[in-house]
N, C-alpha and C. Protein backbone atom coordinates (compact mmCIF):
# COMPACT_ATOMS: atom_id res chain seq x y z
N UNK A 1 119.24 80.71 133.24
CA UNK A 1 118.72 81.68 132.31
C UNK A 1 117.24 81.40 132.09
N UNK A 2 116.51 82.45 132.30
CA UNK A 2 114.79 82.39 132.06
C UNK A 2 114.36 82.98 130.72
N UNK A 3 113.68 82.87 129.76
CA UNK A 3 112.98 82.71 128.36
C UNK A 3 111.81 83.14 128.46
N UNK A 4 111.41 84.35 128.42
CA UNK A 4 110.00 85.00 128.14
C UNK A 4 109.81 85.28 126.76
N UNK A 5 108.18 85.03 126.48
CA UNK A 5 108.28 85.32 125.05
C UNK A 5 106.95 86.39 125.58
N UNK A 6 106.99 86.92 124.13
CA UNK A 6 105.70 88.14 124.54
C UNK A 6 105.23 87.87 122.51
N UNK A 7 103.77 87.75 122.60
CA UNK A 7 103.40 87.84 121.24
C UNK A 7 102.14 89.03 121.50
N UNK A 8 102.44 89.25 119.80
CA UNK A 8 102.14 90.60 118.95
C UNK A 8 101.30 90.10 117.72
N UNK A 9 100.22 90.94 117.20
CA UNK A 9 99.83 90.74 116.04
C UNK A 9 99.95 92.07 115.07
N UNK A 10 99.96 91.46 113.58
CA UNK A 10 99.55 92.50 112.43
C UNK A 10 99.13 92.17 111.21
N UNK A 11 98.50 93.06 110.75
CA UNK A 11 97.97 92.72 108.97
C UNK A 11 99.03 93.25 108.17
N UNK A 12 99.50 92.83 107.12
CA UNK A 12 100.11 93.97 106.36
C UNK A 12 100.26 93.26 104.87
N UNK A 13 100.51 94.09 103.74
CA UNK A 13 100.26 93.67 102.58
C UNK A 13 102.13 93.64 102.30
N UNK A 14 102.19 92.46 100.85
CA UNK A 14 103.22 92.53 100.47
C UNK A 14 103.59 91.94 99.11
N UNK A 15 104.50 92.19 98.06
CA UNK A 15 104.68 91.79 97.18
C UNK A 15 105.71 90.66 97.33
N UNK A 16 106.48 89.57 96.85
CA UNK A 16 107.60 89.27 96.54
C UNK A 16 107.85 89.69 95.37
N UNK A 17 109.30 90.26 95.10
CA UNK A 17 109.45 90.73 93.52
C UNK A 17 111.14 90.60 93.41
N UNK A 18 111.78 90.62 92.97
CA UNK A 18 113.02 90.78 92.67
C UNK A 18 113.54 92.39 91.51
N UNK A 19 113.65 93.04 92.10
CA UNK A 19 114.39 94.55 91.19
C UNK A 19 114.68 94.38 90.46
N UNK A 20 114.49 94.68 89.11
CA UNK A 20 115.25 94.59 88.04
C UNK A 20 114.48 93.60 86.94
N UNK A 21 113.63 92.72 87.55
CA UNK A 21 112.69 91.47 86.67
C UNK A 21 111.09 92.16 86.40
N UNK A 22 110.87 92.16 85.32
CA UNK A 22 109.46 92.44 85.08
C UNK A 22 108.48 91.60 85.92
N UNK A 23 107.33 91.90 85.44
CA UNK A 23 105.89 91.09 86.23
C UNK A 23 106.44 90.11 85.70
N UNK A 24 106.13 89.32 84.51
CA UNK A 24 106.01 88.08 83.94
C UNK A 24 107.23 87.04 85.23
N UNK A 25 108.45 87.92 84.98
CA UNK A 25 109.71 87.04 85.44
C UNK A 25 109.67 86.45 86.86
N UNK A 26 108.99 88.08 87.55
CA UNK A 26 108.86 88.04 89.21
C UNK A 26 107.70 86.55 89.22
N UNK A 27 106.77 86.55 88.83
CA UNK A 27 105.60 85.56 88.95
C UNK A 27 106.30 84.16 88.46
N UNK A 28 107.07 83.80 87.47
CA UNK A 28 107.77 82.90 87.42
C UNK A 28 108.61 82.31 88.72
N UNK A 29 109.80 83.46 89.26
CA UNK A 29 110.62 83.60 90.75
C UNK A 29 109.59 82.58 91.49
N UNK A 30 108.54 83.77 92.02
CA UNK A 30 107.85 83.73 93.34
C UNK A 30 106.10 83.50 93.16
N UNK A 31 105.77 82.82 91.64
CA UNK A 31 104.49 82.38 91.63
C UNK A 31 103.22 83.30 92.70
N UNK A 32 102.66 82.65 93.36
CA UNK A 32 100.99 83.71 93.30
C UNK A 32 101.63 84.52 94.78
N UNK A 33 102.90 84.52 95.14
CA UNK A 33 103.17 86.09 95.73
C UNK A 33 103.90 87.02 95.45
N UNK A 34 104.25 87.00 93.95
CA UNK A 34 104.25 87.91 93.34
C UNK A 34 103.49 89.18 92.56
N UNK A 35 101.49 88.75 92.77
CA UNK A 35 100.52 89.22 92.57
C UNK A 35 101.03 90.95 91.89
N UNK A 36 100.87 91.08 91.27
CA UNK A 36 101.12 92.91 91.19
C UNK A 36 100.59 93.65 92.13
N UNK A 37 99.08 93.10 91.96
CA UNK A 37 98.16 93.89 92.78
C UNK A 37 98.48 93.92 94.40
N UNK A 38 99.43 93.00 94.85
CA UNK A 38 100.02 92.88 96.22
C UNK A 38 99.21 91.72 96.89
N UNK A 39 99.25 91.32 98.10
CA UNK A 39 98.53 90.25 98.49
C UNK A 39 98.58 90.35 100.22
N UNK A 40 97.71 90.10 101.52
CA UNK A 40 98.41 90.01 102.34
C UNK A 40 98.47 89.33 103.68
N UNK A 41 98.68 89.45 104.85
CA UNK A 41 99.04 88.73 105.98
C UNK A 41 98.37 88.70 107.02
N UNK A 42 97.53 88.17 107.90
CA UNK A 42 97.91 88.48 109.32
C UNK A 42 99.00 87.74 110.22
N UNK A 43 99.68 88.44 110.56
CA UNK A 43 101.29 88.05 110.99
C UNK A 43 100.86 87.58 112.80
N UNK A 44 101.62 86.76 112.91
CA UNK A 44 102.00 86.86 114.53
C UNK A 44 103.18 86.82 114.67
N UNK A 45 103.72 87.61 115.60
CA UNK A 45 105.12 87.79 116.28
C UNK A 45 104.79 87.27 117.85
N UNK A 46 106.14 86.59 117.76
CA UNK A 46 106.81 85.78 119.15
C UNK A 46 107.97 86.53 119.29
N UNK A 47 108.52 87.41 120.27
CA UNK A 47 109.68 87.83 120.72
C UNK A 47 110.26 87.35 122.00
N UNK A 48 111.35 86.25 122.08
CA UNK A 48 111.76 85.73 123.06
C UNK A 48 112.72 86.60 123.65
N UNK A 49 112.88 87.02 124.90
CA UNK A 49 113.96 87.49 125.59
C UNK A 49 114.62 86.51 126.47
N UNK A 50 116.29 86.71 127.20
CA UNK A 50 116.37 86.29 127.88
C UNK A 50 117.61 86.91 129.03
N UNK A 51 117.44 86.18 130.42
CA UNK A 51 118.07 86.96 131.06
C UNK A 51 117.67 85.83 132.57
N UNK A 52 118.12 86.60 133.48
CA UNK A 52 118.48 85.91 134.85
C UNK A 52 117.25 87.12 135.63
N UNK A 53 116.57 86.10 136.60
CA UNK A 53 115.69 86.92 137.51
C UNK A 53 116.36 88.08 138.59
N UNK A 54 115.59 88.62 138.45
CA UNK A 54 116.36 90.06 139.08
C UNK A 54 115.03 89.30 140.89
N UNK A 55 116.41 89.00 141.62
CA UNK A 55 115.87 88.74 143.16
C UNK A 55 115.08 90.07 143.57
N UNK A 56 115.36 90.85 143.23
CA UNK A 56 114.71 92.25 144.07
C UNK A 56 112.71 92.60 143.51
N UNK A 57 112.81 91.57 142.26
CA UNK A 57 111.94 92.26 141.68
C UNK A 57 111.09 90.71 141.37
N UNK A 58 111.85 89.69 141.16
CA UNK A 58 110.82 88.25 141.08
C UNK A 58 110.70 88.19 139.47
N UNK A 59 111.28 88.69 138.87
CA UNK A 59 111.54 88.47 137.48
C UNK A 59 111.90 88.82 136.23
N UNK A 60 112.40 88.43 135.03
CA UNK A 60 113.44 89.09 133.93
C UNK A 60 113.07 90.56 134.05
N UNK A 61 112.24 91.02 133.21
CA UNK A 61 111.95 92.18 132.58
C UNK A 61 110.35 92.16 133.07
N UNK A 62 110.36 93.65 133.34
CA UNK A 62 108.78 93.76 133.23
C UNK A 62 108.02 93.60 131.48
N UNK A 63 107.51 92.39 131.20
CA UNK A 63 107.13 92.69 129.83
C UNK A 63 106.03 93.66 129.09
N UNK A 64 105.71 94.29 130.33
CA UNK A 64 105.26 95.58 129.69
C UNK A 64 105.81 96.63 129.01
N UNK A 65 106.92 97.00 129.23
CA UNK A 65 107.98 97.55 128.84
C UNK A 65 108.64 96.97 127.03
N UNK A 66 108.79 95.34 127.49
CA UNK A 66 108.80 94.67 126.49
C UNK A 66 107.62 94.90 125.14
N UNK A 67 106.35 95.39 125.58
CA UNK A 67 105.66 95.02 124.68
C UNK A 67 105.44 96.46 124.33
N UNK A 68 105.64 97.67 124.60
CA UNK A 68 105.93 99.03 124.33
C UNK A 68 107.21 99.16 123.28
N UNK A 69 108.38 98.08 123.41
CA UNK A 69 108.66 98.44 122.04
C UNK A 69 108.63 98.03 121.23
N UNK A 70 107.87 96.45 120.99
CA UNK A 70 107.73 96.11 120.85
C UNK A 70 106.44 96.96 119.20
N UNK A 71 105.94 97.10 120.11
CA UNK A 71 104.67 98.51 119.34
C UNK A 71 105.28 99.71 118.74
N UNK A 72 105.76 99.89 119.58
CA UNK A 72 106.42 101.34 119.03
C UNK A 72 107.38 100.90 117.50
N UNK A 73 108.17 99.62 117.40
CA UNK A 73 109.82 100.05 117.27
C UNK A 73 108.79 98.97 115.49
N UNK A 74 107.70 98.10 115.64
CA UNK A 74 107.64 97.45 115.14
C UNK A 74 105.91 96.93 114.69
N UNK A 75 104.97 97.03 115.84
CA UNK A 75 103.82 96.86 114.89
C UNK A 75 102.84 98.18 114.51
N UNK A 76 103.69 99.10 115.05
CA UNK A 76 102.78 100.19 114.27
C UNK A 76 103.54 101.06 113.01
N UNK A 77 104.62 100.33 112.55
CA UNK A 77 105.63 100.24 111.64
C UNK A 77 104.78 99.64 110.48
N UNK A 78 104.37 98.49 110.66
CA UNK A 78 104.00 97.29 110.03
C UNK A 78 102.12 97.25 109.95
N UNK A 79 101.82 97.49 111.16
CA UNK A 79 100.06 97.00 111.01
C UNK A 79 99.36 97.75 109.74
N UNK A 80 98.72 97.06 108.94
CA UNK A 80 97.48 97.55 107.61
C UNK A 80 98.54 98.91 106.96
N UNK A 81 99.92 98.16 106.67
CA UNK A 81 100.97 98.59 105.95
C UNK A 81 101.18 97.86 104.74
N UNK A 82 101.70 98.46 103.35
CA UNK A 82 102.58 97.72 102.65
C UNK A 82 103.86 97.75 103.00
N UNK A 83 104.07 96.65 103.17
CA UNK A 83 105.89 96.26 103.64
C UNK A 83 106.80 96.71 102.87
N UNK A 84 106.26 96.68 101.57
CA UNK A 84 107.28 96.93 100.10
C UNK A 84 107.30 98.44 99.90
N UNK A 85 106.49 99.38 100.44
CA UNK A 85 106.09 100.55 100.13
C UNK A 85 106.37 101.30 101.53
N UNK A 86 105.89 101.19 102.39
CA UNK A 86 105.67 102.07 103.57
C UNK A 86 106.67 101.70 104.91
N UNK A 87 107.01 100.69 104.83
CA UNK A 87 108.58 100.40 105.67
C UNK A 87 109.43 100.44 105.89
N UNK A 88 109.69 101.39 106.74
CA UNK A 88 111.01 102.18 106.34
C UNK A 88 112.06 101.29 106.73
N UNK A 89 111.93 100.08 107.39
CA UNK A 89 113.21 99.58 107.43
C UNK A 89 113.22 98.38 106.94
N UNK A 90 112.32 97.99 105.67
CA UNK A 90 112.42 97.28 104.36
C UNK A 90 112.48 98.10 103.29
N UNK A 91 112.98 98.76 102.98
CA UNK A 91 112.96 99.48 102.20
C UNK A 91 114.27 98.72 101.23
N UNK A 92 114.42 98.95 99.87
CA UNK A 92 115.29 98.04 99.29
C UNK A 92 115.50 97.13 99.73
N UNK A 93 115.32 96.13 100.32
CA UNK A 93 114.69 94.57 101.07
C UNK A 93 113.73 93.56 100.13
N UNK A 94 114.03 92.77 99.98
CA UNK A 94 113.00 92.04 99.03
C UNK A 94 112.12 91.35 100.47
N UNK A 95 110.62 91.82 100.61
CA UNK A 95 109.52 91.63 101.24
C UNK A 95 109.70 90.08 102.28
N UNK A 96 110.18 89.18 101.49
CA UNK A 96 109.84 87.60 102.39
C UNK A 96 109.60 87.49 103.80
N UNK A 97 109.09 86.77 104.36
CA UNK A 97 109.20 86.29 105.55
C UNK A 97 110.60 86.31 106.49
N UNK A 98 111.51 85.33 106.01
CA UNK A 98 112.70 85.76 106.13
C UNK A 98 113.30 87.19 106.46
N UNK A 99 113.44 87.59 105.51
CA UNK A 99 113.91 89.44 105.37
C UNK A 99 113.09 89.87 106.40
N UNK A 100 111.85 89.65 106.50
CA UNK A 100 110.77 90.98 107.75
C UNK A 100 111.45 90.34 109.21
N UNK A 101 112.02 88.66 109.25
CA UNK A 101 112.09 88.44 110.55
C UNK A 101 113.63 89.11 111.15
N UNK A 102 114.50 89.57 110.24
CA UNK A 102 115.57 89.78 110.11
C UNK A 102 115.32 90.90 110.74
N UNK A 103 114.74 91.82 109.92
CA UNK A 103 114.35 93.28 109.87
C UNK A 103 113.90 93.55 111.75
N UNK A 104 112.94 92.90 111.85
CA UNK A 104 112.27 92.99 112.89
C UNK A 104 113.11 93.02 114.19
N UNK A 105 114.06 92.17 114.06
CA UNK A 105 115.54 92.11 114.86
C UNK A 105 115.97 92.79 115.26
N UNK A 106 116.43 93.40 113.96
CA UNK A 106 117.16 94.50 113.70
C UNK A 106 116.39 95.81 114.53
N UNK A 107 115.64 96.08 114.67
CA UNK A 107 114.23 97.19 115.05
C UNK A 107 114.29 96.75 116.65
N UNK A 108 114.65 95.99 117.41
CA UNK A 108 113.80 95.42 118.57
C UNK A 108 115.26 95.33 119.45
N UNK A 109 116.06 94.71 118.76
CA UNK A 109 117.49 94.20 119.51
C UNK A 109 118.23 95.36 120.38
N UNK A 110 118.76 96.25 119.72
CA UNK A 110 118.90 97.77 120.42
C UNK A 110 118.04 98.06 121.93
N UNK A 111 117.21 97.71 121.45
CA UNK A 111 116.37 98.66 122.06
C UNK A 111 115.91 97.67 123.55
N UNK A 112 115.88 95.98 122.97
CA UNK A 112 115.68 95.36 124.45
C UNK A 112 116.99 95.22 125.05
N UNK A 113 118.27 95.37 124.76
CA UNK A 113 119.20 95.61 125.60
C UNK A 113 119.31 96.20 126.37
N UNK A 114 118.89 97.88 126.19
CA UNK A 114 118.71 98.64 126.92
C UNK A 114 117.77 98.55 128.09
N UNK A 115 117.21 97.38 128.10
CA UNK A 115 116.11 96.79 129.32
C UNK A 115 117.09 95.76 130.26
N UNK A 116 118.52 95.64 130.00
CA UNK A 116 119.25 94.94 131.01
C UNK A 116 118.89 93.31 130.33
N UNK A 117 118.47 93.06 129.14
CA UNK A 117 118.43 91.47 128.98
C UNK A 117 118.67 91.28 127.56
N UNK A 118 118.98 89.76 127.05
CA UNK A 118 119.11 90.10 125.92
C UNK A 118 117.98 89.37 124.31
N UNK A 119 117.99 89.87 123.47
CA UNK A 119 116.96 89.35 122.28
C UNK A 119 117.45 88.25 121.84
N UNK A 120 116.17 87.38 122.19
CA UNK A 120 117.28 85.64 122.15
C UNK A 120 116.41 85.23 120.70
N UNK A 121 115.45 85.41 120.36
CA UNK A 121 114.26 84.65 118.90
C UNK A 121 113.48 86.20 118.60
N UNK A 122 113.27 86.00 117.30
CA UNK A 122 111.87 86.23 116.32
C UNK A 122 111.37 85.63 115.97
N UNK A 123 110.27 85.23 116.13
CA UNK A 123 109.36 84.25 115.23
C UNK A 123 108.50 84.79 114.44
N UNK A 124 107.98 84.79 113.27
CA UNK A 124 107.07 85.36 112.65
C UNK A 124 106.20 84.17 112.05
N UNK A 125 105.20 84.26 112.14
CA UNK A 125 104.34 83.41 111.16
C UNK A 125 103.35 84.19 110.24
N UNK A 126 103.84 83.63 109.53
CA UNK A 126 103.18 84.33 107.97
C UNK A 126 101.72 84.00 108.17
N UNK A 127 101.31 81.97 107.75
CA UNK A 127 100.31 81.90 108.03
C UNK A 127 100.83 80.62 108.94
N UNK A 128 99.33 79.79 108.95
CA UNK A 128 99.27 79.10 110.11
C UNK A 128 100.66 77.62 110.04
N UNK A 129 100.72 77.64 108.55
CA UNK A 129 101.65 76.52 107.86
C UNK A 129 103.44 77.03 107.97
N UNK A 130 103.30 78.66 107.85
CA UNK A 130 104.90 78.85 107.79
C UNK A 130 105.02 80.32 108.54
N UNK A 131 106.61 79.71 109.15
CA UNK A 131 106.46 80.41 109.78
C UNK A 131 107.89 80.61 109.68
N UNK A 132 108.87 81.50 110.44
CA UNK A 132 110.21 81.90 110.13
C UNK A 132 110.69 82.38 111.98
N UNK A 133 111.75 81.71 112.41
CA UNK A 133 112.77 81.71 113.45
C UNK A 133 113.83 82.60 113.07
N UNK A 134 113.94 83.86 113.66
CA UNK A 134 115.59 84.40 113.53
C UNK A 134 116.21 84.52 115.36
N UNK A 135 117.53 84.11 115.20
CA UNK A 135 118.04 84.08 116.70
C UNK A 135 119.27 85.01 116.12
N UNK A 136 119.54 85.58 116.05
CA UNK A 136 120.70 86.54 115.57
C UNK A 136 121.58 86.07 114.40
N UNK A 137 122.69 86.71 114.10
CA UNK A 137 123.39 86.27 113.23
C UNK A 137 124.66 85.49 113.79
């Protein structure tokens, strides 16, 4: 089995908040990313695929293909977006790192199957210190 990764960048703004908790409570929760005013990211995405070399062709997937939906399904979803506001597939989602790498999955997985291989990682890094791994559920 061969492991291609293909990375992606984006900016995007975001709150942490919990529904139902005022400002005061949320900032207690989730301290200075709970900001009201919002706060935000430049993200990098790592999308690992994986799969067996296709002999006819010399390798997994063309990752061009890969990186088309990559765009399509997910950073023009996301780029100089609010996550909390304008994402349609965070939407009732509480914003974290976590949740977007989930999300992002969720958005990408479908869709690289249909390329004959399968979605093995997400990686997201928030910033340079943290960063978040999803490999499915």
């Amino acid at each position: 089995m061969v492991y291609l990764t293909r990375r992606e960048r984006f900016s995007a703004a975001h709150r942490l908040m919990k529904p139902g908790l005022n400002d005061s409570e949320n900032i207690a929760l989730y301290g200075q990313c709970a900001n009201p005013s919002w706060h935000g990211h430049n993200y990098v995405l790592w999308v690992t695929i994986r799969g067996k070399v296709n002999d006819d062709l010399g390798y997994v997937v063309d990752l061009k293909d890969v990186s088309v939906i990559i765009k399509e399904k997910v950073v023009e979803k996301l780029d100089h977006k609010n996550i909390n506001t304008e994402v349609d597939f965070m939407e009732n989602v509480i914003a974290s790192t976590e949740n977007l790498a989930v999300g992002i999955w969720n958005q990408l997985e479908p869709e690289i199957r249909k390329l004959g291989v399968e979605l093995h990682r997400v990686k997201l890094e928030e910033t340079e210190n943290n960063s978040v791994e999803y490999f499915g559920e």
